[in-house]
Each structure stands twice: as structure tokens, then as C-alpha cells.
C-alpha atoms as a PDB file:
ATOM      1  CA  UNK A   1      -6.623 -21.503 -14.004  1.00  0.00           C
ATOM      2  CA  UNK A   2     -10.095 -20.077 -12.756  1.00  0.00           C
ATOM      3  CA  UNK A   3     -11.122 -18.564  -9.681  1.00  0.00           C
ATOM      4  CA  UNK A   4     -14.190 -16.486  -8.558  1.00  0.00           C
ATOM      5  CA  UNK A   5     -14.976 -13.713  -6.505  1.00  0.00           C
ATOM      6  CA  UNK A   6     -17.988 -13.316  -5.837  1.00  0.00           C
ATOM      7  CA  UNK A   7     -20.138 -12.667  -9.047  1.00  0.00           C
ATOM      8  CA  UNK A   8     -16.366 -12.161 -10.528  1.00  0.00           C
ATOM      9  CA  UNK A   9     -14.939 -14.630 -12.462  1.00  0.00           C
ATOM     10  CA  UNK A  10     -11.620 -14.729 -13.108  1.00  0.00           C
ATOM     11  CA  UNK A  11      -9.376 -16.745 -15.337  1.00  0.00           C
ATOM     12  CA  UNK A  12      -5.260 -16.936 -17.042  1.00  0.00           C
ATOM     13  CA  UNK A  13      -4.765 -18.035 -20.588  1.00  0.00           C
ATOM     14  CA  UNK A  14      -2.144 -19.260 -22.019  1.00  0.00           C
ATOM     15  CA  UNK A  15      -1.199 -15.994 -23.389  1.00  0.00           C
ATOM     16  CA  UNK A  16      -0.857 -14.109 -20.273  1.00  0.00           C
ATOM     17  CA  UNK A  17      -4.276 -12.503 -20.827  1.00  0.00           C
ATOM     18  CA  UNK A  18      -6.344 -12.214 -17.827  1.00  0.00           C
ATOM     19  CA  UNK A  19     -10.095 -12.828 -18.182  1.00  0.00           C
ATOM     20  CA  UNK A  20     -12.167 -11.013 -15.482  1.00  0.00           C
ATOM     21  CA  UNK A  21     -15.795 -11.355 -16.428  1.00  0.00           C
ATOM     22  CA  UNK A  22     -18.932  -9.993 -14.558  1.00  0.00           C
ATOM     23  CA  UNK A  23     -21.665 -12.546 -14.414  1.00  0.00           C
ATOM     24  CA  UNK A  24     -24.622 -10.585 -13.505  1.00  0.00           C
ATOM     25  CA  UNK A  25     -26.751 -10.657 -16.621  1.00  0.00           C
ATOM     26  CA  UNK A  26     -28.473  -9.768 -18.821  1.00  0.00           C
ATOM     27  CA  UNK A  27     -27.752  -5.950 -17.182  1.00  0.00           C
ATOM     28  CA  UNK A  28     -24.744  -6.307 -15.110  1.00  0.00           C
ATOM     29  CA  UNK A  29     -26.004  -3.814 -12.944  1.00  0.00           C
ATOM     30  CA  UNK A  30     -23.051  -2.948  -9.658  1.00  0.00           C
ATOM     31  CA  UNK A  31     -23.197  -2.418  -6.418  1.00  0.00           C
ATOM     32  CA  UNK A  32     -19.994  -2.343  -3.916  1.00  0.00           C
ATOM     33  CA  UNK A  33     -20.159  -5.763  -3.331  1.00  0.00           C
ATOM     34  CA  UNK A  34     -19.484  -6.378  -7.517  1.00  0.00           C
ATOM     35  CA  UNK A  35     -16.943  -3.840  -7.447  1.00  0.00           C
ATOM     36  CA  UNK A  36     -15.139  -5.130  -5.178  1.00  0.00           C
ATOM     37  CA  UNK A  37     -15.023  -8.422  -6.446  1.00  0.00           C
ATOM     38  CA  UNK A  38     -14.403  -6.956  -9.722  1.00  0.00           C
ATOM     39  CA  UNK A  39     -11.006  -5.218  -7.866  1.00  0.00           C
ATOM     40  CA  UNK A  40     -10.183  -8.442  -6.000  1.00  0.00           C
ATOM     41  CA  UNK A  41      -9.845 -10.750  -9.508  1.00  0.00           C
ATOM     42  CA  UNK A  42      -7.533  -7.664 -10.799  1.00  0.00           C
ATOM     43  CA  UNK A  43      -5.138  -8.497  -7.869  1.00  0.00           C
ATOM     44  CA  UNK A  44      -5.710 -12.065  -8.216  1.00  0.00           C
ATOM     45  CA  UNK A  45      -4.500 -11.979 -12.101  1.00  0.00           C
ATOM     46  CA  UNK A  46      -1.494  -9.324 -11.249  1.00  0.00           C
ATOM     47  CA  UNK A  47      -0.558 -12.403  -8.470  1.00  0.00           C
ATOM     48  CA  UNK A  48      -0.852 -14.802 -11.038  1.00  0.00           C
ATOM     49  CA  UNK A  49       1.549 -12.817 -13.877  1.00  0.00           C
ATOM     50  CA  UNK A  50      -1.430 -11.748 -16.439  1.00  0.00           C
ATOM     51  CA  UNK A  51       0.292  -8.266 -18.580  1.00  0.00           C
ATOM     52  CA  UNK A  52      -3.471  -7.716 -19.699  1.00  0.00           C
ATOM     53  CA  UNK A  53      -6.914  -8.143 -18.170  1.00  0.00           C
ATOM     54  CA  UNK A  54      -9.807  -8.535 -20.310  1.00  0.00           C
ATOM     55  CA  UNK A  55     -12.721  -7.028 -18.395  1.00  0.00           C
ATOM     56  CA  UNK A  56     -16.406  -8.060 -19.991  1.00  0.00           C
ATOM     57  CA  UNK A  57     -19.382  -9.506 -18.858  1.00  0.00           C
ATOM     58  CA  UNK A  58     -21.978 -12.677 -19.116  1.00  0.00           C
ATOM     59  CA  UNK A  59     -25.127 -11.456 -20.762  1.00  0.00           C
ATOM     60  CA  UNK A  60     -26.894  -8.841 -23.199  1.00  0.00           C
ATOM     61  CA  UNK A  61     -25.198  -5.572 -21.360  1.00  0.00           C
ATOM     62  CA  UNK A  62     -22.107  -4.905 -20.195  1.00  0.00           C
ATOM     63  CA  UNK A  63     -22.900  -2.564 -17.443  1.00  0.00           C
ATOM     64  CA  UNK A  64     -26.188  -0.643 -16.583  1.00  0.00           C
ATOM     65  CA  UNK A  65     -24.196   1.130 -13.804  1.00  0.00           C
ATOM     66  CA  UNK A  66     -26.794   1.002 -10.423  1.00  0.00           C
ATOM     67  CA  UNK A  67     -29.799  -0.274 -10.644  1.00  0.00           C
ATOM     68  CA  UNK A  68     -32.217   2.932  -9.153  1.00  0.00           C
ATOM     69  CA  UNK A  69     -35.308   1.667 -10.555  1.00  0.00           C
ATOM     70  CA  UNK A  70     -35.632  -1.795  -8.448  1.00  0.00           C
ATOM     71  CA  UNK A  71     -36.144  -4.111 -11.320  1.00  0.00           C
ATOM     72  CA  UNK A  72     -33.538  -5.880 -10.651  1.00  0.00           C
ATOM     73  CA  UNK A  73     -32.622  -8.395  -7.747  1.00  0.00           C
ATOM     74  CA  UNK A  74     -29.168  -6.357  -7.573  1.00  0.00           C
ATOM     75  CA  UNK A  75     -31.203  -3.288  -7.102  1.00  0.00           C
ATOM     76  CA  UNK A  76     -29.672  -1.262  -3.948  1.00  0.00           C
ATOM     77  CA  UNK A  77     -30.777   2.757  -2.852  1.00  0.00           C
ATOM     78  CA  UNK A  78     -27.001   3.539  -3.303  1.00  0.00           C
ATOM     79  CA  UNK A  79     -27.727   6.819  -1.794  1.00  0.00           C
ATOM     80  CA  UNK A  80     -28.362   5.184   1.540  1.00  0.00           C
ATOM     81  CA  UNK A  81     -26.526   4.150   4.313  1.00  0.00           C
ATOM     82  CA  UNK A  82     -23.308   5.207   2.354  1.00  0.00           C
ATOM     83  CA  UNK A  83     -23.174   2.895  -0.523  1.00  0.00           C
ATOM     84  CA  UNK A  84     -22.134   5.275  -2.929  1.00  0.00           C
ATOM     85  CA  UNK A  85     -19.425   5.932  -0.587  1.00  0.00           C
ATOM     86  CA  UNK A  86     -18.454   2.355  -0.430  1.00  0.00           C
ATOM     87  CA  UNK A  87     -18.937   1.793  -3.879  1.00  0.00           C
ATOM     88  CA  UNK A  88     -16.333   4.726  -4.836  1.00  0.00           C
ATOM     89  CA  UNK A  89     -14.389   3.425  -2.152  1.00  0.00           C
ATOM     90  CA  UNK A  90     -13.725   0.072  -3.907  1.00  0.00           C
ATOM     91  CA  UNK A  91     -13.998   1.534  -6.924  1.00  0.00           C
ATOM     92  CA  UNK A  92     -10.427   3.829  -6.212  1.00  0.00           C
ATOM     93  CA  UNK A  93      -9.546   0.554  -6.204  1.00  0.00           C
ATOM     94  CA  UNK A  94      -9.737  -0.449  -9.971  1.00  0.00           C
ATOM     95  CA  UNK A  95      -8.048   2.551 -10.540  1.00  0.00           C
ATOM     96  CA  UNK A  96      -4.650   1.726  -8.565  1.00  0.00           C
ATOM     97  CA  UNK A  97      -4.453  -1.907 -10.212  1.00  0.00           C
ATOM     98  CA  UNK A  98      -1.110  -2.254 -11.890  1.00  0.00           C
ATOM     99  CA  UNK A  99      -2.309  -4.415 -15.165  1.00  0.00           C
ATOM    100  CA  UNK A 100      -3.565  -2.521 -18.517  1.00  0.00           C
ATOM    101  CA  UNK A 101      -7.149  -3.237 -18.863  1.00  0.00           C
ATOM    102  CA  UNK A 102      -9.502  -3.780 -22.100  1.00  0.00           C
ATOM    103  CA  UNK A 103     -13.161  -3.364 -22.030  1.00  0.00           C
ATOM    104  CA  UNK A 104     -14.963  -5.318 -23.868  1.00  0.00           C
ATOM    105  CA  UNK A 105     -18.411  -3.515 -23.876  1.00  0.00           C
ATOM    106  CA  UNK A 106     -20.882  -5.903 -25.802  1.00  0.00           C
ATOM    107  CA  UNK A 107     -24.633  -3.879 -25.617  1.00  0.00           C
ATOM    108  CA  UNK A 108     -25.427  -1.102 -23.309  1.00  0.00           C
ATOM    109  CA  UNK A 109     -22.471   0.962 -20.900  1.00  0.00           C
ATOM    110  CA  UNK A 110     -24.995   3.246 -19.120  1.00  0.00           C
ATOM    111  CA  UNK A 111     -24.117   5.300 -16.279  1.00  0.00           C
ATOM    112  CA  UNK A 112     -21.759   3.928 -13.702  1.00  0.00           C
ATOM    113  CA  UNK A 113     -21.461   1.328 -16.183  1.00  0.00           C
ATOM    114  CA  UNK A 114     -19.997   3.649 -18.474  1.00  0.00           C
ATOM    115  CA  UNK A 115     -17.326   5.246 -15.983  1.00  0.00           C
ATOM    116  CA  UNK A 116     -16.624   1.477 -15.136  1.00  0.00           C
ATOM    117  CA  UNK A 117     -15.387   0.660 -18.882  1.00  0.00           C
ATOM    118  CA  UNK A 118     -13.884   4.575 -18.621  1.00  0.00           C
ATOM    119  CA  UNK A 119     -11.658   2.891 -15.654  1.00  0.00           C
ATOM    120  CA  UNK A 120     -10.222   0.538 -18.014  1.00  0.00           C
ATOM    121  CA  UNK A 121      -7.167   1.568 -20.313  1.00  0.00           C
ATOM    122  CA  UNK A 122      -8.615   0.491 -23.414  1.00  0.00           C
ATOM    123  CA  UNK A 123     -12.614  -0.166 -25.136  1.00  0.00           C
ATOM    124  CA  UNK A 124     -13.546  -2.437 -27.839  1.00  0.00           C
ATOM    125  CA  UNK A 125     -16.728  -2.015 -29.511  1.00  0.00           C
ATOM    126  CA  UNK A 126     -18.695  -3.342 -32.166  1.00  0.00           C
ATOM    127  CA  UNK A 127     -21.200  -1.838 -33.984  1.00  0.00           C
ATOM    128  CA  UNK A 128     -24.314  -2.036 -31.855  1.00  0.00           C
ATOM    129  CA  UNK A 129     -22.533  -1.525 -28.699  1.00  0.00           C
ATOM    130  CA  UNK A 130     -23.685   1.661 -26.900  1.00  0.00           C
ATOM    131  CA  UNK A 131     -22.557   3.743 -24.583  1.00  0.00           C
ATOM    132  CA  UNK A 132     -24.574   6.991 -22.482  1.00  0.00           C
ATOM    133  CA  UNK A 133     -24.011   9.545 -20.047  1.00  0.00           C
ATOM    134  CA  UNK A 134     -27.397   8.805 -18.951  1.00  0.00           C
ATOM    135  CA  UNK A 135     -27.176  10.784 -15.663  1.00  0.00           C
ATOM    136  CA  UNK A 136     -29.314  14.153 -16.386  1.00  0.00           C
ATOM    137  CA  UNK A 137     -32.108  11.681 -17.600  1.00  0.00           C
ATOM    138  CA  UNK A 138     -32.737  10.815 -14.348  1.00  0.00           C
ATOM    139  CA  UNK A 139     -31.440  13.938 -12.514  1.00  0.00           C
ATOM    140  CA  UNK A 140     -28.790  12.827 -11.035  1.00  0.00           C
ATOM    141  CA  UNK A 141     -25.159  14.560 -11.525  1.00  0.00           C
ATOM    142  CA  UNK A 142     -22.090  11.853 -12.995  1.00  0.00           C
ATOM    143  CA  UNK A 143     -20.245   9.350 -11.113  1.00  0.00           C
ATOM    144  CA  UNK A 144     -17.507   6.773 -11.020  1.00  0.00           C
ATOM    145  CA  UNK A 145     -14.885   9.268 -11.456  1.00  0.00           C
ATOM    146  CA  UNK A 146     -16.181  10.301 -15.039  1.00  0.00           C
ATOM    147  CA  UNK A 147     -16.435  13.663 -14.287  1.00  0.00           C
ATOM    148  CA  UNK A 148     -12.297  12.770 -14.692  1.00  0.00           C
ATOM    149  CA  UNK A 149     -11.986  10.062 -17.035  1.00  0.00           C
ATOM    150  CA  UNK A 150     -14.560  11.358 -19.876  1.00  0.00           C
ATOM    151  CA  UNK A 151     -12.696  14.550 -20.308  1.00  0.00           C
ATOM    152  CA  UNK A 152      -9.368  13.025 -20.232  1.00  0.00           C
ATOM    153  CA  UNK A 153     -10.545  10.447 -23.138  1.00  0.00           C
ATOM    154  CA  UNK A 154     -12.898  12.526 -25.821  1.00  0.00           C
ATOM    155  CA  UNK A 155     -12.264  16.313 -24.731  1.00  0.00           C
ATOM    156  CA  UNK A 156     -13.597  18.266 -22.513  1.00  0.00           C
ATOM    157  CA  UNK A 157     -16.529  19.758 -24.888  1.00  0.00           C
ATOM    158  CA  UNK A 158     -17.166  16.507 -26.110  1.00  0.00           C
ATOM    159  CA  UNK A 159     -17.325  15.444 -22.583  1.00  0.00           C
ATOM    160  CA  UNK A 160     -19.805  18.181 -21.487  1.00  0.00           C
ATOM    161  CA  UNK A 161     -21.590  17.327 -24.473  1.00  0.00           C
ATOM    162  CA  UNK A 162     -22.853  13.803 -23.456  1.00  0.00           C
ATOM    163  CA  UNK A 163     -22.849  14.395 -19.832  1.00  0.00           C
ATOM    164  CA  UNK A 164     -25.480  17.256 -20.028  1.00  0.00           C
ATOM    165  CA  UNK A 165     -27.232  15.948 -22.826  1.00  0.00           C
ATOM    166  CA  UNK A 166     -27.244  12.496 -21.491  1.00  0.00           C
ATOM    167  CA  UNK A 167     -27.493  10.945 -25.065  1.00  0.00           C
ATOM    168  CA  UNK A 168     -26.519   7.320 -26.798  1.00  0.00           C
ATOM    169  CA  UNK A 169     -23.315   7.147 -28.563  1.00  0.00           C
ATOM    170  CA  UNK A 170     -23.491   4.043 -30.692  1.00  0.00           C
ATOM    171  CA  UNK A 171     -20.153   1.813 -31.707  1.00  0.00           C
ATOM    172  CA  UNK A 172     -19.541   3.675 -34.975  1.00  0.00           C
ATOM    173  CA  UNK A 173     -19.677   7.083 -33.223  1.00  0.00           C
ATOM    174  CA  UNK A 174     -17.868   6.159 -30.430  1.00  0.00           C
ATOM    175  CA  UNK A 175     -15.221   4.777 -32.835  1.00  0.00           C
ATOM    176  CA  UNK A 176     -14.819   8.679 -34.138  1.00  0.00           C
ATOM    177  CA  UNK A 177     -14.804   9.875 -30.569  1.00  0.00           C
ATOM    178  CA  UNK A 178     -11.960   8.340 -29.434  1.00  0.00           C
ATOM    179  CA  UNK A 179     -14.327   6.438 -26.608  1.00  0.00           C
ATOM    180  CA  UNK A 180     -13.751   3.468 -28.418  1.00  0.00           C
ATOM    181  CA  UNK A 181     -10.079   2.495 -29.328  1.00  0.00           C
ATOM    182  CA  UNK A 182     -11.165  -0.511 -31.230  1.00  0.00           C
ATOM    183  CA  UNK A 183     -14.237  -1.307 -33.542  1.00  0.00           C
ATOM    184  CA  UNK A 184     -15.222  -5.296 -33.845  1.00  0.00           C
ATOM    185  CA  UNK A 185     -17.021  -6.427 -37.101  1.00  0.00           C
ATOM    186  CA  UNK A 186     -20.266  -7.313 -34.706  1.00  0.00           C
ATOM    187  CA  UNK A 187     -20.838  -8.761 -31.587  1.00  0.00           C
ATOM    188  CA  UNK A 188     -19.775 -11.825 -32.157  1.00  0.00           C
ATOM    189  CA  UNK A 189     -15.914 -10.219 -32.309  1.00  0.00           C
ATOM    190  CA  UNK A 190     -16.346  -8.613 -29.863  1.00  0.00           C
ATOM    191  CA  UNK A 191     -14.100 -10.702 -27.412  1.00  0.00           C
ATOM    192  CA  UNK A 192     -11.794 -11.858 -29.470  1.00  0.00           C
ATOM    193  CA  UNK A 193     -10.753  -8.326 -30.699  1.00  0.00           C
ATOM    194  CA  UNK A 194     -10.340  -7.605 -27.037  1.00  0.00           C
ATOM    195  CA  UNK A 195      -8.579 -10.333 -26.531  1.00  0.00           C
ATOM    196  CA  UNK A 196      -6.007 -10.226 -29.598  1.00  0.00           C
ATOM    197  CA  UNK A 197      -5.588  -6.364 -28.312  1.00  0.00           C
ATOM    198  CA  UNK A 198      -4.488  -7.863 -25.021  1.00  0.00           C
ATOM    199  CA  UNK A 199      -3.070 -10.108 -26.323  1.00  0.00           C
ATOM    200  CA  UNK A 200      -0.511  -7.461 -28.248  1.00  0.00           C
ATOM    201  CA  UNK A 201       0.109  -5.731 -24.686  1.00  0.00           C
ATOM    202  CA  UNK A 202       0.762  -8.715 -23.173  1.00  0.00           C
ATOM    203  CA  UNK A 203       3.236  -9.946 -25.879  1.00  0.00           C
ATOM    204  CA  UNK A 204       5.439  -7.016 -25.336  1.00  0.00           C
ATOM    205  CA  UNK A 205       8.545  -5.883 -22.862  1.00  0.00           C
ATOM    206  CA  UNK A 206       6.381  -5.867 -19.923  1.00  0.00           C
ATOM    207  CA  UNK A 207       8.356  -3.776 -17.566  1.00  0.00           C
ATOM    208  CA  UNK A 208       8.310  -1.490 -20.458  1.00  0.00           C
ATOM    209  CA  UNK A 209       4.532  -1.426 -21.133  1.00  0.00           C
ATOM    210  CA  UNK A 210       4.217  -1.028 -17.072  1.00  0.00           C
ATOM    211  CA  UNK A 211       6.704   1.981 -17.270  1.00  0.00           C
ATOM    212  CA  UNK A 212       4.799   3.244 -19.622  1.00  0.00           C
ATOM    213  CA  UNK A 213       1.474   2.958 -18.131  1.00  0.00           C
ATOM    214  CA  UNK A 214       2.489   4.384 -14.845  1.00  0.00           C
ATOM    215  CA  UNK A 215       3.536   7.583 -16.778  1.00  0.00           C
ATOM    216  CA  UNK A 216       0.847   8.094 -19.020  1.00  0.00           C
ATOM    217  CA  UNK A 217      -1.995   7.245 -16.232  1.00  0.00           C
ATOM    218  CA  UNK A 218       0.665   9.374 -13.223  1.00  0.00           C
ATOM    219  CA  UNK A 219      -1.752  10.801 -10.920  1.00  0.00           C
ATOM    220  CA  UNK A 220      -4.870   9.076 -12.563  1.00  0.00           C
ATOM    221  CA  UNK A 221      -5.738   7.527  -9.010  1.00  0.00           C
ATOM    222  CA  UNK A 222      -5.532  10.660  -7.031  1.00  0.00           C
ATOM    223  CA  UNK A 223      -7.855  12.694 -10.215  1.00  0.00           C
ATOM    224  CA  UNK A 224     -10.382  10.139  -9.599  1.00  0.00           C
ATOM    225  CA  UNK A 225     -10.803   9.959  -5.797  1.00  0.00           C
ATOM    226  CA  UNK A 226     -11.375  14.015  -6.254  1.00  0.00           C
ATOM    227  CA  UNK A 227     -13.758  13.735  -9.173  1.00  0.00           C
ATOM    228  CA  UNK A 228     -15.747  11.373  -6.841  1.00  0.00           C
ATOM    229  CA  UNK A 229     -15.706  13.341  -3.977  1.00  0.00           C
ATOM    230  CA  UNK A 230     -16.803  16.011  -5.968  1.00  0.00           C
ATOM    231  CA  UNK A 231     -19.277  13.723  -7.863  1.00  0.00           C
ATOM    232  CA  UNK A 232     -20.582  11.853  -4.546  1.00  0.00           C
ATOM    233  CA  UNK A 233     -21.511  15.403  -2.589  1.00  0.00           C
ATOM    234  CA  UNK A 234     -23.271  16.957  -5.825  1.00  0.00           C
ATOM    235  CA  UNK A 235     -25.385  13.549  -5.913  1.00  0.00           C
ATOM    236  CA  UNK A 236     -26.011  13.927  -2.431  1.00  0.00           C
ATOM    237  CA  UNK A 237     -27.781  17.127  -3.116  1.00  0.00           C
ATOM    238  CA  UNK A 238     -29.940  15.527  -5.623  1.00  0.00           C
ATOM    239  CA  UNK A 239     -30.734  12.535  -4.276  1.00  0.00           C
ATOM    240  CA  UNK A 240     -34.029  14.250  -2.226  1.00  0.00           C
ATOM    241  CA  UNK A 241     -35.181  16.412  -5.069  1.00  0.00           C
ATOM    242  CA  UNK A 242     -38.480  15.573  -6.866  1.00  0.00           C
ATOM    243  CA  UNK A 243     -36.745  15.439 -10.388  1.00  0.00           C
ATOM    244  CA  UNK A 244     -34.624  12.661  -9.519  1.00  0.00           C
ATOM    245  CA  UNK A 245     -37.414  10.764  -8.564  1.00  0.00           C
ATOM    246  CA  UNK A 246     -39.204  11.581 -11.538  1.00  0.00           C
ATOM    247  CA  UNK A 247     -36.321  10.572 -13.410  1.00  0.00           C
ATOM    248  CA  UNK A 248     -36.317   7.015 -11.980  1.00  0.00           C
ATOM    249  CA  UNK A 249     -40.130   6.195 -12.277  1.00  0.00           C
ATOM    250  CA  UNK A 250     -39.564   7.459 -16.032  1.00  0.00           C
ATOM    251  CA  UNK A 251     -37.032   5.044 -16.465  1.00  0.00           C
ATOM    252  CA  UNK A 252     -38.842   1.969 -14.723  1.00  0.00           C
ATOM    253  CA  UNK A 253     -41.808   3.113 -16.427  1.00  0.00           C
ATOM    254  CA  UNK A 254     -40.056   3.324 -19.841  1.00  0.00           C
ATOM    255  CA  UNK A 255     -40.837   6.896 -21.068  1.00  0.00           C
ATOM    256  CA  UNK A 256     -40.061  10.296 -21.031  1.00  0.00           C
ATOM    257  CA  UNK A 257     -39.426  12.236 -18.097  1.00  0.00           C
ATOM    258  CA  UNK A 258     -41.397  15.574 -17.022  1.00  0.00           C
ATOM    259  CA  UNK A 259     -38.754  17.886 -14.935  1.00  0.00           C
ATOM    260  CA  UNK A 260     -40.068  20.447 -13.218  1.00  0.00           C
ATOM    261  CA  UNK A 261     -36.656  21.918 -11.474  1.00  0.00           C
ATOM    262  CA  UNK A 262     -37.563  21.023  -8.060  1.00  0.00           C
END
């Protein structure tokens, strides 16, 4: 059973498992529209009696968050007009879904794309997977709530550490950090680890796991509509300044950055 949304595909197995895969590649990068869609298949496979979504994507990337540079044909100003508003907006919405969600981040979660596997209950890695805080590279403060979720996973100096530092935290390392729950042999395991880990939430008590989840993620919602609040003024702020927009031609341009604090 298969149904899409949008650049959203969703599917049921046999097992219980929900399948909702982003098909934007080879970067997956989001806007509101792809959120949205993303939340949409969540309630479609709750509907349809999934105990476990497997979230992952078509392509070389799981997520490259939003695309600021304009190489892409998904590229939006998501300071403009309120996206980034909208895009939060629908993003609350992954948040309040009901079903325990894995990650399965194949390649690069930078950015947004990051705080959208942090959304999920559960990552799966493999080895060459990699995952950045990439925000302070371009000048730009955090979003997508992981001013809450980061924190709440690796610590909060471990947090602060790749937020302001903006670094790459490969598999392996993000194995040790806790960011990764689970650690596939390579890429082509990726999947199927996430989906046998599903597969093990879906196969028990589910009132029980959904109990449980409520608990242990009580209040989760309401943390992340704050942090993004929080998150969505500071960007506003930095939106205009001349280091974020050095920060995106480095970026499109592929090298480093020169800040000058303005």
C-alpha cells in the first residue's frame, strides 16, 4: 500500500513498518511545501496502523536542510515572505505525530537537515554518513528546533560544541555521541538496519511502546515551538548582515569563508 504526498512517498509493509521516503535527490534539500508533505505521510501511516515509520530519502544525501545558495531547483530565500515561519509551522507538526520514527541518514544531514533527523526518535548510521551543525559557517544562528533537540540528545556541551563550531561528525563519531543510536556495516545497510530497528518497535505491545513514548518525549512539542521561536527571531537578525551573505557565496562557491563581524 503506497501513496504520495507531494515529493513524499509513503508506503505499509507487511510488518507494520511505515516507509516515508523523501524523493528530492541527490540533496534532499526542504522547503515548507516538503515538510509538509513529509507531516502529511506521518498521518497517513498512523491512519493506516504503522507502530514505526522509517523516514529516509531517494538519493546521495539525506537532507541538506534549505537550499540558501540557489543551486538547486528547490532553492527558496526562506527568510522571505515568511517561509521560515511556515516551514517551522509544519515542521511543529512532525513533532506532534504519534508513531516512533527512525532516521535513516545515508550521506550528508546538514543544517535543517540535521534538526529534521533530530525530530525523529531514533538515527541509523553507517560509517560514511555525516552529520553538521553547519549554521555558523554561513552565519546564520540554528534552526528546526535544534537549539532543543541537540541538547536533549548528546549534552548540552557537546551540543554547544558542534553548533558554534559548525563541524562534521562522521558515522563512527556520531556512534560515540549518542547522535547515532545505531551504526550499519556501510551504506548499503543502511535501510535495512533501520528497518529491522523498526521493525523491533513495531513488534512490541504497542499501546505500551506509545505510553512510553508519550512520557519520555512529554512536552517535546511545546520545547520545540519555543526553541523555534527563539531560533526564527535570532535568524531574523542575521538574515541582512554581510557575514551571512558571505557565508552563502562561500558555500556556492565551495571555499572558505572571510567574516568580518558585520
Amino acid at each position: 500500500m503506497t501513496k504520495t504526498f507531494g515529493d513524499v512517498t509513503a508506503s505499509v509493509n507487511g510488518e507494520q513498518v511505515g516507509i516515508a521516503e523523501i524523493r528530492r535527490p541527490p540533496d534532499n534539500f526542504f522547503d515548507a511545501e516538503l515538510i509538509g508533505s513529509l507531516a502529511d505521510s506521518f498521518e497517513w501511516l498512523d491512519e493506516h496502523g504503522t507502530r514505526a515509520i522509517v523516514l529516509c530519502s531517494e538519493g546521495k544525501h539525506f537532507c541538506a536542510g534549505a537550499d540558501f545558495t540557489g543551486r538547486s531547483e528547490h532553492a527558496r530565500r526562506i527568510g522571505a515572505a515568511g517561509g521560515a515561519s511556515e516551514l517551522y509551522d509544519q515542521a511543529l507538526r512532525l513533532f506532534e505525530a504519534p508513531v516512533p520514527v527512525i532516521a535513516a541518514v545515508q550521506g550528508a544531514a546538514v543544517g535543517g537537515g540535521l534538526g529534521l533527523a533530530c525530530a525523529a526518535d531514533f538515527r541509523v548510521a553507517s560509517p560514511r554518513s555525516r552529520f553538521s551543525a553547519n549554521f555558523a559557517r554561513i552565519g546564520l544562528h540554528q534552526g528546526f528546533a535544534l537549539s532543543a533537540t541537540l541538547p536533549a540528545i548528546i549534552g548540552q556541551q557537546r551540543a554547544t560544541d558542534l553548533l558554534c563550531t559548525g563541524r562534521r561528525v562522521g558515522g563512527e563519531e556520531a556512534a560515540r555521541l549518542g547522535l547515532a543510536d545505531r551504526l550499519a556495516e556501510d551504506d548499503s545497510a543502511l535501510r535495512g538496519a533501520a528497518v529491522e530497528y523498526a521493525t523491533e518497535i513495531a513488534s512490541a505491545a504497542p499501546l505500551a511502546v506509545r505510553s512510553i513514548r508519550a512520557t519520555m518525549r512529554a512536552g517535546l512539542a511545546d520545547l520545540a515551538r519555543a526553541a523555534m521561536e527563539r531560533e526564527l527571531a535570532e535568524q531574523q537578525k542575521l538574515w541582512p548582515t554581510e557575514d551571512f551573505a558571505e557565508g552563502v557565496r562561500a558555500a556556492a562557491e565551495r571555499r572558505a569563508a572571510r567574516f568580518t563581524g558585520r
